[in-house]
Protein backbone atom coordinates (compact mmCIF):
# COMPACT_ATOMS: atom_id res chain seq x y z
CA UNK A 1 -6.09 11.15 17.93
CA UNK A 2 -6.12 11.95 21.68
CA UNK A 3 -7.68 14.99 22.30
CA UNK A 4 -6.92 15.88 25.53
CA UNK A 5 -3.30 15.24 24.25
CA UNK A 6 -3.08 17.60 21.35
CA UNK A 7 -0.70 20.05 20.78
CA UNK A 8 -0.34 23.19 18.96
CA UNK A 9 3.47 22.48 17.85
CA UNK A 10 3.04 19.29 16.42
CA UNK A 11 0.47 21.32 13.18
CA UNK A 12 1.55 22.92 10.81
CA UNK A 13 0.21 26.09 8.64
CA UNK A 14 -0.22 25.83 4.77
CA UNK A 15 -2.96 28.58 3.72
CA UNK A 16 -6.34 30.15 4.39
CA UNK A 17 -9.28 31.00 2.75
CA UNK A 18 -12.24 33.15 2.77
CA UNK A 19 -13.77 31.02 6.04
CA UNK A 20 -11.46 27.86 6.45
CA UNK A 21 -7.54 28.03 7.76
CA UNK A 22 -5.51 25.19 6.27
CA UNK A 23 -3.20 22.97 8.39
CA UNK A 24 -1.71 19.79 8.98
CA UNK A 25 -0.50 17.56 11.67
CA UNK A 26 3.51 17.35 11.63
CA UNK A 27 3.28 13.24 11.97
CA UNK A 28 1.00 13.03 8.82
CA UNK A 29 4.02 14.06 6.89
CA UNK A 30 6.34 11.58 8.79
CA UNK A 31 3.70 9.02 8.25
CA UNK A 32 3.34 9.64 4.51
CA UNK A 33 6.59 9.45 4.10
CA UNK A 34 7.03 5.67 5.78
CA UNK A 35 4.68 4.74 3.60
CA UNK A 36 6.81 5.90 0.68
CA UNK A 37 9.42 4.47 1.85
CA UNK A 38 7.69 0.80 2.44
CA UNK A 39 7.44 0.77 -1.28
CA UNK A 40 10.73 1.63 -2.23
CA UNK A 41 11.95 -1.21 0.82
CA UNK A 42 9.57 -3.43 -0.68
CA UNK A 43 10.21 -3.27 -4.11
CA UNK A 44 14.19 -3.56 -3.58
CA UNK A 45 14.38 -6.08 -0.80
CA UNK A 46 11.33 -8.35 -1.71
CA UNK A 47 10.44 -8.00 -5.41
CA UNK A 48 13.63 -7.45 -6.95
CA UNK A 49 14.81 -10.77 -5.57
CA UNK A 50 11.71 -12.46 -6.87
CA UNK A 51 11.54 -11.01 -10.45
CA UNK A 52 15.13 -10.21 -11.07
CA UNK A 53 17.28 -7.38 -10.77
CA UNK A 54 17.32 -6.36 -14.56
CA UNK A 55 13.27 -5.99 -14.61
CA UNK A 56 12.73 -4.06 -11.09
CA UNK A 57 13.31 -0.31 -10.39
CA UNK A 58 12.64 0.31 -6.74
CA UNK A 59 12.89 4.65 -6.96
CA UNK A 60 13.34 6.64 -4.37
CA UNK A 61 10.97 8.49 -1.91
CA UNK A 62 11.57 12.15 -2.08
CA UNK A 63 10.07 15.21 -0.31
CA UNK A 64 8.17 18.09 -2.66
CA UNK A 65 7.14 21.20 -1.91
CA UNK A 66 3.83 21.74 -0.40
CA UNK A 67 2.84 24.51 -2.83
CA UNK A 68 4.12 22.83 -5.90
CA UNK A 69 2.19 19.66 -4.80
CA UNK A 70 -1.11 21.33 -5.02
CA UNK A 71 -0.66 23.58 -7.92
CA UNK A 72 0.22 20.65 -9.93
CA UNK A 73 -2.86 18.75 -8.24
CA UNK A 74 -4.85 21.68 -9.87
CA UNK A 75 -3.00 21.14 -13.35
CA UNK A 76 -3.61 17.80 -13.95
CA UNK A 77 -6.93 17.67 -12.45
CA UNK A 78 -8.23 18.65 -16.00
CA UNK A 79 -6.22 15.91 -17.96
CA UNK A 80 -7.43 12.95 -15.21
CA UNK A 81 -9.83 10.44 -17.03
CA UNK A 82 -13.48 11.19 -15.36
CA UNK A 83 -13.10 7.67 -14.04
CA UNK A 84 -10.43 8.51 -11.85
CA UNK A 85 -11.44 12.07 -10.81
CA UNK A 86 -13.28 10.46 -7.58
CA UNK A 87 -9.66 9.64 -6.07
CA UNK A 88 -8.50 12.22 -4.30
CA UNK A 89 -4.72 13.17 -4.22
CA UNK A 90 -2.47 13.51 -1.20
CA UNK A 91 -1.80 17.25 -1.54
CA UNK A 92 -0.58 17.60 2.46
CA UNK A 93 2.17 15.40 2.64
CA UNK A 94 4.76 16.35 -0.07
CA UNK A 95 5.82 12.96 -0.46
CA UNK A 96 6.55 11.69 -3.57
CA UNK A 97 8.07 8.18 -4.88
CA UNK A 98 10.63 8.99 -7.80
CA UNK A 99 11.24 6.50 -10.56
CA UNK A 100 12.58 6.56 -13.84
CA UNK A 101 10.85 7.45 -16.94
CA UNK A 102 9.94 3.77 -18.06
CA UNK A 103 8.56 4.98 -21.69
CA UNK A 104 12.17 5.76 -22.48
CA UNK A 105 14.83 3.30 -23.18
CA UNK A 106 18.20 4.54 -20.79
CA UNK A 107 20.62 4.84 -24.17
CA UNK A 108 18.27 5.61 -27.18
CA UNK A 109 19.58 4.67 -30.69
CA UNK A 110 16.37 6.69 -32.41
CA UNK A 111 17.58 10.10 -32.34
CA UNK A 112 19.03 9.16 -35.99
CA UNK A 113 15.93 7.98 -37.27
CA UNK A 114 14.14 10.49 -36.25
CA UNK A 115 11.54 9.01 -34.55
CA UNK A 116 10.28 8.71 -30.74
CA UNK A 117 10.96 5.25 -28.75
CA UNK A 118 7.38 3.40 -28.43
CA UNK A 119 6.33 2.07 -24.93
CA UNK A 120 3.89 -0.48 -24.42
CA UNK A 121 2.35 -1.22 -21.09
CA UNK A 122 0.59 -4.72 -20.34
CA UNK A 123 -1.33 -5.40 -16.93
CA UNK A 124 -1.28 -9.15 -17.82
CA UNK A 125 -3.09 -10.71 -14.60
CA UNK A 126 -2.82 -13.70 -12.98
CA UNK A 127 -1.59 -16.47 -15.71
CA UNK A 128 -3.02 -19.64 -13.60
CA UNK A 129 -5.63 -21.45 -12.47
CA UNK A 130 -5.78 -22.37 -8.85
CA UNK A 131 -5.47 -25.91 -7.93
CA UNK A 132 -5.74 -26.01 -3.95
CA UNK A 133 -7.55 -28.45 -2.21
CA UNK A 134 -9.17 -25.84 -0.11
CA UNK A 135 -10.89 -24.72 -3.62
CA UNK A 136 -14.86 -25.37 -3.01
CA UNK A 137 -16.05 -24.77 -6.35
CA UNK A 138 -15.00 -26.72 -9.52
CA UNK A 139 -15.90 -24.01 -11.66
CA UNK A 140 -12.67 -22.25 -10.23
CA UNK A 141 -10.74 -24.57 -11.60
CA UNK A 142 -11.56 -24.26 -15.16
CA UNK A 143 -12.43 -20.42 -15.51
CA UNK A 144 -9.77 -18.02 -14.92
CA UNK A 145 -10.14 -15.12 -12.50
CA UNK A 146 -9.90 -12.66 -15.13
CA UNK A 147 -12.17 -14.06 -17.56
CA UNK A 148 -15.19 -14.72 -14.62
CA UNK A 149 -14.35 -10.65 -13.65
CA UNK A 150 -15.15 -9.58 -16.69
CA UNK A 151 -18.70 -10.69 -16.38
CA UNK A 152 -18.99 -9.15 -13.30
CA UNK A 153 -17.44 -5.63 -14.39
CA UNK A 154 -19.42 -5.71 -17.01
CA UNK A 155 -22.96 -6.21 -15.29
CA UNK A 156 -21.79 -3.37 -12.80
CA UNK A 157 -21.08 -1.05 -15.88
CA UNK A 158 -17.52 -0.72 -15.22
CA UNK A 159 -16.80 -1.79 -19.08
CA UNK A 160 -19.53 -1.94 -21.97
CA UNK A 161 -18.04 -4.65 -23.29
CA UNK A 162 -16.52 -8.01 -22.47
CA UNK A 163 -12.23 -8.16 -23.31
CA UNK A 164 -11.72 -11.72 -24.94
CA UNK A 165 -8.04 -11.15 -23.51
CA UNK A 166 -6.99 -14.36 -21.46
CA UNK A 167 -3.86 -14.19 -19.27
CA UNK A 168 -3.44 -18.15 -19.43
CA UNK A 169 -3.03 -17.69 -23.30
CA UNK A 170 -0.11 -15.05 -22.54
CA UNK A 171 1.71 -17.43 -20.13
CA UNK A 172 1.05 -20.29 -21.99
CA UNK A 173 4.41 -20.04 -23.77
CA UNK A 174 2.65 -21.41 -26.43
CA UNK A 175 2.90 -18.71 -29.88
CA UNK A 176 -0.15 -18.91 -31.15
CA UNK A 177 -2.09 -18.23 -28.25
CA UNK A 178 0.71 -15.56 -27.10
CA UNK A 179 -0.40 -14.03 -30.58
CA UNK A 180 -4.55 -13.63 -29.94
CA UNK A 181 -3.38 -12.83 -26.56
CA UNK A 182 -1.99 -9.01 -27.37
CA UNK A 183 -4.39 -8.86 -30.43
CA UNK A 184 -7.39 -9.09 -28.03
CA UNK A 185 -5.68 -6.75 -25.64
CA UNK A 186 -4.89 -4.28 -28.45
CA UNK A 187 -8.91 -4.78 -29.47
CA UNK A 188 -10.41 -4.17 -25.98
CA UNK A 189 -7.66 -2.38 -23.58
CA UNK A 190 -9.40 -1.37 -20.70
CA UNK A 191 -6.55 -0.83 -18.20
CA UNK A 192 -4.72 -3.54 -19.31
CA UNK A 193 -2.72 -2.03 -22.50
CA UNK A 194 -1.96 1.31 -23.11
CA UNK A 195 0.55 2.72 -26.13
CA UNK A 196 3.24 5.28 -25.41
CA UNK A 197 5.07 7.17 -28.25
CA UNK A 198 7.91 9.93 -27.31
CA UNK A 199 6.21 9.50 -23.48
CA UNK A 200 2.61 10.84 -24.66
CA UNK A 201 -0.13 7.95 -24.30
CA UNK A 202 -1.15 7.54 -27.82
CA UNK A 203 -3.68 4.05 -27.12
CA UNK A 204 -5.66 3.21 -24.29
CA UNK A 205 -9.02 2.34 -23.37
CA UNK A 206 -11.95 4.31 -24.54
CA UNK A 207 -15.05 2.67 -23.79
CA UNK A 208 -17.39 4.52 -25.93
CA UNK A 209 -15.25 4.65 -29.30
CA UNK A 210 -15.21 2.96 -32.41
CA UNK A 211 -12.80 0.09 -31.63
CA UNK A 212 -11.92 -0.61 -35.38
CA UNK A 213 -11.33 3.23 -35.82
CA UNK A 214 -9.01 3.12 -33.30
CA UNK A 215 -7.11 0.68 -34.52
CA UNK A 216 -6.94 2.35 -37.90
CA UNK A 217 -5.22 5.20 -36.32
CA UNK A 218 -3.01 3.41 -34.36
CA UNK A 219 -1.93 1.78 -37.12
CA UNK A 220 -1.02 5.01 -39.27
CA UNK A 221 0.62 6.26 -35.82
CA UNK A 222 3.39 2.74 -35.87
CA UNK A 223 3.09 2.96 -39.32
CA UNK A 224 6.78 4.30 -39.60
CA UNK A 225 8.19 2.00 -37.25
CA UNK A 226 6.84 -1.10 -39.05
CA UNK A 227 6.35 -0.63 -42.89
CA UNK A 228 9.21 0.99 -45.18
CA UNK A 229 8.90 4.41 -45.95
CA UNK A 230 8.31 3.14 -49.59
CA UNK A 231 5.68 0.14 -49.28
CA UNK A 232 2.62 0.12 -51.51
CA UNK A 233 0.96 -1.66 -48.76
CA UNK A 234 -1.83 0.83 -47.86
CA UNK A 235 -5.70 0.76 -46.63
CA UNK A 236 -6.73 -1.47 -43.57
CA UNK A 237 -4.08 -4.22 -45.21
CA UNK A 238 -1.56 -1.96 -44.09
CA UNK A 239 -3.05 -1.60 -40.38
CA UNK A 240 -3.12 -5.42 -40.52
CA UNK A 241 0.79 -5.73 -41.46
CA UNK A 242 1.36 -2.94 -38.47
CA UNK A 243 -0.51 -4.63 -36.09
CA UNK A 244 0.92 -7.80 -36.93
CA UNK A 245 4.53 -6.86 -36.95
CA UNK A 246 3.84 -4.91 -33.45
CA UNK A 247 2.33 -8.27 -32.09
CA UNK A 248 5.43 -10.08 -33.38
CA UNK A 249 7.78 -7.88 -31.53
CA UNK A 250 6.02 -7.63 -28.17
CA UNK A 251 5.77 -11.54 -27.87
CA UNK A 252 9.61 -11.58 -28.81
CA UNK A 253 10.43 -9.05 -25.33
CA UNK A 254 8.05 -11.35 -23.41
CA UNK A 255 10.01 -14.12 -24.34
CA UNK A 256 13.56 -13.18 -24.61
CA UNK A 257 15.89 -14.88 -21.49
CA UNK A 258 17.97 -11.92 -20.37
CA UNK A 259 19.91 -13.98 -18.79
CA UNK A 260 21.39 -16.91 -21.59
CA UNK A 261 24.02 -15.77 -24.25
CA UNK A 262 21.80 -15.66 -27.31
CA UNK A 263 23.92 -18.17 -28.56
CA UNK A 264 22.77 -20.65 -26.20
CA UNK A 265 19.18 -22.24 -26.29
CA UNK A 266 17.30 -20.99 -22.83
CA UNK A 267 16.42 -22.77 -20.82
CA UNK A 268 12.52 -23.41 -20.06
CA UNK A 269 10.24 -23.33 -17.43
CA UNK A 270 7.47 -26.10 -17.26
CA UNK A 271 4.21 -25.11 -16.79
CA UNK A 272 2.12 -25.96 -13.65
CA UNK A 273 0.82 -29.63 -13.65
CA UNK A 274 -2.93 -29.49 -14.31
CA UNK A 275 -5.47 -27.58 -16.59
CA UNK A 276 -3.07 -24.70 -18.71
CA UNK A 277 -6.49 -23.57 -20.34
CA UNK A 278 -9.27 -21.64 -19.42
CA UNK A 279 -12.78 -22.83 -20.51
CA UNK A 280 -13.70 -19.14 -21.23
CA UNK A 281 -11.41 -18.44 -23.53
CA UNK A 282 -12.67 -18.13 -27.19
CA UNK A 283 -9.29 -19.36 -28.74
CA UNK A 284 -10.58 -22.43 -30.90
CA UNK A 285 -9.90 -25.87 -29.46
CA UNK A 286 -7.94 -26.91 -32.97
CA UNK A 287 -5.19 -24.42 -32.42
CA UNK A 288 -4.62 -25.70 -28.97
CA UNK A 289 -4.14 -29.54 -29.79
CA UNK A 290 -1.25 -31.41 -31.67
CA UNK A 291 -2.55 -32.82 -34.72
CA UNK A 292 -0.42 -36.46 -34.77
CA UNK A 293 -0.62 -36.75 -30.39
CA UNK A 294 -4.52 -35.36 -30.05
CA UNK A 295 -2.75 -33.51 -27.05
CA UNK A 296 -1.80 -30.14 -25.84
CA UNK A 297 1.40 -29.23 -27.25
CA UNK A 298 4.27 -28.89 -24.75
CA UNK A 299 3.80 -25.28 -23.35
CA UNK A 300 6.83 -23.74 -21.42
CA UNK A 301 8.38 -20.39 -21.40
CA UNK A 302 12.15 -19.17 -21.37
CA UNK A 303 13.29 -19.73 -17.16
CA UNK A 304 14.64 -16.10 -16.95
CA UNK A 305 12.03 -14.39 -19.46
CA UNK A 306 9.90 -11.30 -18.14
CA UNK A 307 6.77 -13.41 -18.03
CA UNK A 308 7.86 -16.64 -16.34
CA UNK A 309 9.44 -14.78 -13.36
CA UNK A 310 5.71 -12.84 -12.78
CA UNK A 311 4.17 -15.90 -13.05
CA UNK A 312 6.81 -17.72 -10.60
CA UNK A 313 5.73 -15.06 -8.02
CA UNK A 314 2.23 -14.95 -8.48
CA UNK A 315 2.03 -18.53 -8.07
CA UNK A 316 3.19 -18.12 -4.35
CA UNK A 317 -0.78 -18.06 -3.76
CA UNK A 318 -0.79 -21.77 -4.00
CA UNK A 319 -3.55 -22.10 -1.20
CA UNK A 320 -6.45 -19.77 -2.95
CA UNK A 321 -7.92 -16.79 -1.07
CA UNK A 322 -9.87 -20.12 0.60
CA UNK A 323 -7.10 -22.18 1.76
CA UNK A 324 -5.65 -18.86 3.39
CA UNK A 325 -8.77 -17.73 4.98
CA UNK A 326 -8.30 -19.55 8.39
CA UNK A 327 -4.44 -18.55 8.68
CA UNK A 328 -5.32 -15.10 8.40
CA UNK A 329 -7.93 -15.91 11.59
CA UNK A 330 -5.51 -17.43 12.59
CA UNK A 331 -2.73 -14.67 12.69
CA UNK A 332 -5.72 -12.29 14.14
CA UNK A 333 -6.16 -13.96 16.89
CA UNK A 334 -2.56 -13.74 17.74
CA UNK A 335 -2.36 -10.32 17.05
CA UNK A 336 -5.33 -10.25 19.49
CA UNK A 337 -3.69 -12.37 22.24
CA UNK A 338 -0.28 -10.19 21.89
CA UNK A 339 -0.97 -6.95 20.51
CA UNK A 340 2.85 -5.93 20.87
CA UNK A 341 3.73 -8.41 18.84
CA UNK A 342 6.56 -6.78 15.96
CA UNK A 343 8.18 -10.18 14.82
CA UNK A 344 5.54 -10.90 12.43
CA UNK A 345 6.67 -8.37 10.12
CA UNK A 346 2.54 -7.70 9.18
CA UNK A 347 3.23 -3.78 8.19
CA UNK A 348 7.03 -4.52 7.59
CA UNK A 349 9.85 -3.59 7.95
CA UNK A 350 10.25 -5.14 4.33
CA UNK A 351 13.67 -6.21 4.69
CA UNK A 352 15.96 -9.92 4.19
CA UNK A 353 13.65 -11.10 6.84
CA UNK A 354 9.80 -10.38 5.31
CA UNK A 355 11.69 -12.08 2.25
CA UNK A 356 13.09 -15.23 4.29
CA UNK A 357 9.96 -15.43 5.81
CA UNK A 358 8.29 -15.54 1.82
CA UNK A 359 10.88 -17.84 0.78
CA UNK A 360 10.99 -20.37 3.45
CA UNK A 361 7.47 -20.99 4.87
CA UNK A 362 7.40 -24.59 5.68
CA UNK A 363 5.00 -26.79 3.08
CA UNK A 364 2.93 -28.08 5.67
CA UNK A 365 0.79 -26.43 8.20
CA UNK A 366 2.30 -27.30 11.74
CA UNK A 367 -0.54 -25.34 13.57
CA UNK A 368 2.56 -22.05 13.84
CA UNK A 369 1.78 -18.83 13.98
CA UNK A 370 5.26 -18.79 11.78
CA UNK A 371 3.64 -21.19 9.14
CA UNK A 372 0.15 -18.66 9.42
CA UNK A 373 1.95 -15.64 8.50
CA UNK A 374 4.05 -17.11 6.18
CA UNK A 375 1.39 -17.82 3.95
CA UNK A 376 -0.19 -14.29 4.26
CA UNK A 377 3.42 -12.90 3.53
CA UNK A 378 3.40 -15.41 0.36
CA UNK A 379 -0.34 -14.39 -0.67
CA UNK A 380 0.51 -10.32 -0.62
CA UNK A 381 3.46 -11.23 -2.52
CA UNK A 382 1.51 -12.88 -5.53
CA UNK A 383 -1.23 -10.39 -5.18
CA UNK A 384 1.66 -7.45 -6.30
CA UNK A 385 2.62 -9.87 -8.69
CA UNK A 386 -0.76 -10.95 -9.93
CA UNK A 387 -1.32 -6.58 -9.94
CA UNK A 388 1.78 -5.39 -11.74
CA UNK A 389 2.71 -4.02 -15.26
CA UNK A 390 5.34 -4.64 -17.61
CA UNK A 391 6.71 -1.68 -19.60
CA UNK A 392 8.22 -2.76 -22.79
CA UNK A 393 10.32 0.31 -24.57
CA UNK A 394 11.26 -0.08 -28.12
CA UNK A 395 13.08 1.63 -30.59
CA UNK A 396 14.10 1.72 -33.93
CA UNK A 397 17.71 1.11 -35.00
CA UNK A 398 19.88 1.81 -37.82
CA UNK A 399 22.15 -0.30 -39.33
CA UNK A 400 25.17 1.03 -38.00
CA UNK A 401 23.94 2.02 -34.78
CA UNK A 402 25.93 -0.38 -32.01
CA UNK A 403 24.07 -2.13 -30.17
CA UNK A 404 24.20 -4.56 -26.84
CA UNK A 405 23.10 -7.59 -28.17
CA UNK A 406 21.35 -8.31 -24.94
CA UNK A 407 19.53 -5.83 -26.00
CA UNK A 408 18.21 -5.98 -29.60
CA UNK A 409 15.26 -7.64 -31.01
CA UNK A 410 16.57 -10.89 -33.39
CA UNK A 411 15.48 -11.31 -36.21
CA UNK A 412 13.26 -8.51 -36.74
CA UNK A 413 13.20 -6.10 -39.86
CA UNK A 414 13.31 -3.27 -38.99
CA UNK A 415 15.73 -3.91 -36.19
CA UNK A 416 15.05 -3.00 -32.86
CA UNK A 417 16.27 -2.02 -29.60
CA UNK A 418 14.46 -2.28 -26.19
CA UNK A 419 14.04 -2.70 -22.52
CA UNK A 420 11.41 -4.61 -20.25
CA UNK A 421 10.69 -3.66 -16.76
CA UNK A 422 8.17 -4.25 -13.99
CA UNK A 423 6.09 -1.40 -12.64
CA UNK A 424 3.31 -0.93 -9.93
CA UNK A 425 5.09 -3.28 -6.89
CA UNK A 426 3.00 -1.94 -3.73
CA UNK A 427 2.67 -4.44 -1.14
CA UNK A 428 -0.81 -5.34 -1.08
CA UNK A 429 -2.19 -4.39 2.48
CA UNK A 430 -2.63 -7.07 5.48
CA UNK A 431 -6.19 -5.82 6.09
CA UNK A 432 -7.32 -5.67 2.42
CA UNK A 433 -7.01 -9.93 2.64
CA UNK A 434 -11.13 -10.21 3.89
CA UNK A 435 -12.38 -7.47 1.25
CA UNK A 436 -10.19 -10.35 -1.72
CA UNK A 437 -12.25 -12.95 0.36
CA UNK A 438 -15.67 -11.47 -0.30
CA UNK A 439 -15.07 -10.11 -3.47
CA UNK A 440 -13.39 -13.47 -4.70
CA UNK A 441 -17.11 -15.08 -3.59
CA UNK A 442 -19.03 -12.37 -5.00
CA UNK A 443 -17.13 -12.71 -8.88
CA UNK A 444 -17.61 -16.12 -8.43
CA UNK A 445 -20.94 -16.83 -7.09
CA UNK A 446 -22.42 -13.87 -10.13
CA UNK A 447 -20.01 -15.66 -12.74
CA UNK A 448 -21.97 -19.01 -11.81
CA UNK A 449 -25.63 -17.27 -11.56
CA UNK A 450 -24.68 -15.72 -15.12
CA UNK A 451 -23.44 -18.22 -17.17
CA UNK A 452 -25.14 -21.11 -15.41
CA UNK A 453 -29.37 -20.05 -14.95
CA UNK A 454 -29.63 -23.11 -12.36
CA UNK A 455 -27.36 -21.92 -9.63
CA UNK A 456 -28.97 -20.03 -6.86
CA UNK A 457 -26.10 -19.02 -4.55
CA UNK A 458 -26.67 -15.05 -5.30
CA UNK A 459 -29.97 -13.49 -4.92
CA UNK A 460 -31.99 -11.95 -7.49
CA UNK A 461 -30.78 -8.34 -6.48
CA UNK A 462 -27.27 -8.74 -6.83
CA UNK A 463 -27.58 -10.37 -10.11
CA UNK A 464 -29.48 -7.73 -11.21
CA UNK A 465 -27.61 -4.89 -9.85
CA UNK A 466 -23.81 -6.27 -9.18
CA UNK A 467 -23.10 -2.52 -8.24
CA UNK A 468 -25.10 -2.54 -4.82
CA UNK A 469 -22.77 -4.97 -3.69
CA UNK A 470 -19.48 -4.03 -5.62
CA UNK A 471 -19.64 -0.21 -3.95
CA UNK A 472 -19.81 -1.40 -0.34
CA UNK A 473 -16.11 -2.90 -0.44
CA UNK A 474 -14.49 -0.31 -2.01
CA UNK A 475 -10.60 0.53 -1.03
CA UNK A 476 -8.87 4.00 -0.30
CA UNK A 477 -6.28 5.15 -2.93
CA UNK A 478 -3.43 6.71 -2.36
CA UNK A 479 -1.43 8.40 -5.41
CA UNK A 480 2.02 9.11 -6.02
CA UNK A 481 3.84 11.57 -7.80
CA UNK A 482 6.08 9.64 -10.94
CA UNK A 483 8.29 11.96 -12.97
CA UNK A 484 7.65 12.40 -16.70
């Protein structure tokens, strides 16, 4: 801000107090609201396309009133998780993005059996391993991203205890891993799994409570929705059954092709030549191999399903936060060299082009600027992708109820209705791609020094205090209002 070009028109009054006057500059407002608005463009015109129309709602942006804004700040000030108290809402702009109420399924058959529709958000992660040639360590290779996090969020106290969740057993297609996939999730959420019933979070992560507890009383909350009204099945059998029949019907929405007749078989989607496991996962080696071949089974997932168009999009990082490195120099410099330049689409507009340009980077690097940017456009991309929940609403159905059959659980008993969809699609910001680069080294490099005492890339201080080195590269956040 210029100040010898300010002016007293362009800020605008909002309050007082005892010693401070509140105001705020006119363009903030405008400013919030592009940014708004970049979502909404984003989420239509470049993630719809690549995740399909049925799982992606893009919203709206929408203007609030100031003084609502910040009384309702206030209000749910009290009900934000401790953890999250140190991000500090955007009470000046009244901008809001509007977006349906994903816990609820649009036309709800439950009304007759009197209970709630159940919503069940997964944050399943990236679902490969990275097979660049620009990858420097081998380790990389065979350890998942998620899995060599974990270490690292744990040493830093972010968790006190390590998830055995592995997003390459959720995209593997492949049932039984599917299977320990959500039971480990459902045993160790963190912010990867909550539970929803009637819109109230009934399940998510408490870090300092008795995990089989929990469980227990999650079980006696789905109890209804899973057991009959009259089974003698009681005790921690019973939470077993729940838990089991829950599992069952979440891995049947992952699955399901939205877009085949369920008369036809779906088609599949082959798996990524190369390693499909990851060496930290605890899943035992017998379950993975086929007992005649002495070979991984054939692992593929329905083409259309909910899980193999995420992993479709995520795997538009095909170069590794290493391999894109110099392009991102290399689109610097240009930005350097001609500072006017708009055609790159780096802050958008996210329109058909910033898609084309996604879609239709060449494969090889020609030395382009055009080829440069194309790969940064394809690494945000993946990054939403790689960053994004699925909301999975279910409800129960009676017998008579009519239903879509594109939209029913088969064969479950009790029968079910439901909906999938695809939440959290920010474009990942330009500038944010060195802060991946140094925390992608600094995961790695403590996952090595951790697991392997020999390595000696990462000195004895961060090792011992991972935090000192996690709090320098911390990010802004910016929330947004979603209706309830």
């Amino acid at each position: 801000m210029e100040l010898d070009k300010m002016d007293e028109n362009d800020w605008k009054y909002h309050g007082e107090g005892n010693k401070s006057l509140v105001v705020s500059h006119v363009q903030t407002t405008e400013q919030a609201f592009r940014h708004i608005q970049n979502i909404v463009d984003y989420s239509k015109n470049v993630m719809k396309p690549l995740l399909g129309e049925k799982f992606v709602h893009n919203g709206e942006a929408v203007k609030l009133p100031i003084d609502f804004v910040r009384q309702l700040s206030l209000k749910v000030q009290r009900e934000r998780p401790e953890s999250r108290c140190d991000k500090v809402m955007d009470t000046f702009s009244g901008c809001a993005l509007c977006l349906p109420n994903l816990t609820q399924l649009s036309s709800c058959c439950c009304f007759g059996q009197h209970r709630p529709p159940l919503c069940i958000e997964i944050k399943p992660k990236c679902g490969f391993l990275p097979s660049s040639r620009h990858v420097t360590k081998e380790i990389k290779s065979k350890v998942c991203r998620f899995c060599m996090h974990q270490h690292f969020k744990l040493a830093s106290g972010k968790w006190k205890r390590l998830s055995r969740y592995c997003p390459l057993d959720l995209f593997s297609g492949n049932k039984q891993r599917m299977y320990l996939a959500i039971k480990h999730l459902i045993e160790e959420p963190q912010n990867n799994f909550k539970i929803f019933k009637g819109g109230e979070c009934i399940y998510s992560c408490k870090d300092d409570a008795d995990v089989l507890q929990d469980l227990d009383e999650l079980a006696q909350h789905l109890r209804p929705y899973f057991l009959p009204s009259g089974s003698l099945i009681n005790g921690h059998q019973a939470s077993k059954v729940v838990l089991n029949e829950l599992i069952q019907v979440l891995m049947s929405a992952l699955l399901s092709s939205w877009d085949c007749p369920r008369t036809v078989e779906p088609r599949k989607t082959h798996l990524p030549e190369g390693r499909v496991t990851c060496e930290a996962s605890i899943l035992h080696r017998d379950l993975l191999w086929n007992a005649n071949t002495r070979k991984l089974s054939n692992h593929c997932l329905p083409k259309d399903c909910v899980l193999a168009k995420i992993l479709g999009t995520q795997m538009h990082d095909n170069l590794d936060i290493e391999g894109l490195n110099p392009l991102f120099r290399r689109v610097e410099q240009h930005l350097q060299d001609f500072p006017k330049e708009s055609r790159l689409q780096i802050d958008g507009p996210y329109d058909e082009s910033f898609l084309e340009k996604v879609q239709n980077c060449p494969a090889e690097d020609d030395g382009s600027i055009e080829y440069a940017v194309g790969k940064v456009h394809q690494y945000r991309v993946a990054m939403t992708a790689k960053d994004c929940s699925i909301m999975i609403a279910i409800a129960p159905c009676g017998e008579d109820d009519g239903l879509d059959q594109n939209l029913e659980i088969q064969p479950a008993k009790p029968r079910f209705s439901y909906s999938v969809s695809i939440l959290d699609l920010d474009p990942k910001p330009y500038d944010s791609i060195p802060h991946q680069s140094r925390l992608d080294a600094k995961i790695l490099n403590y996952y090595l020094r951790s697991t392997q005492p020999n390595h000696q890339e990462v000195d004895n201080l961060e090792l011992t205090n991972p935090g000192l080195f996690l709090g320098r590269d911390r990010e802004d956040c910016t929330l947004v209002f979603h209706p309830v």
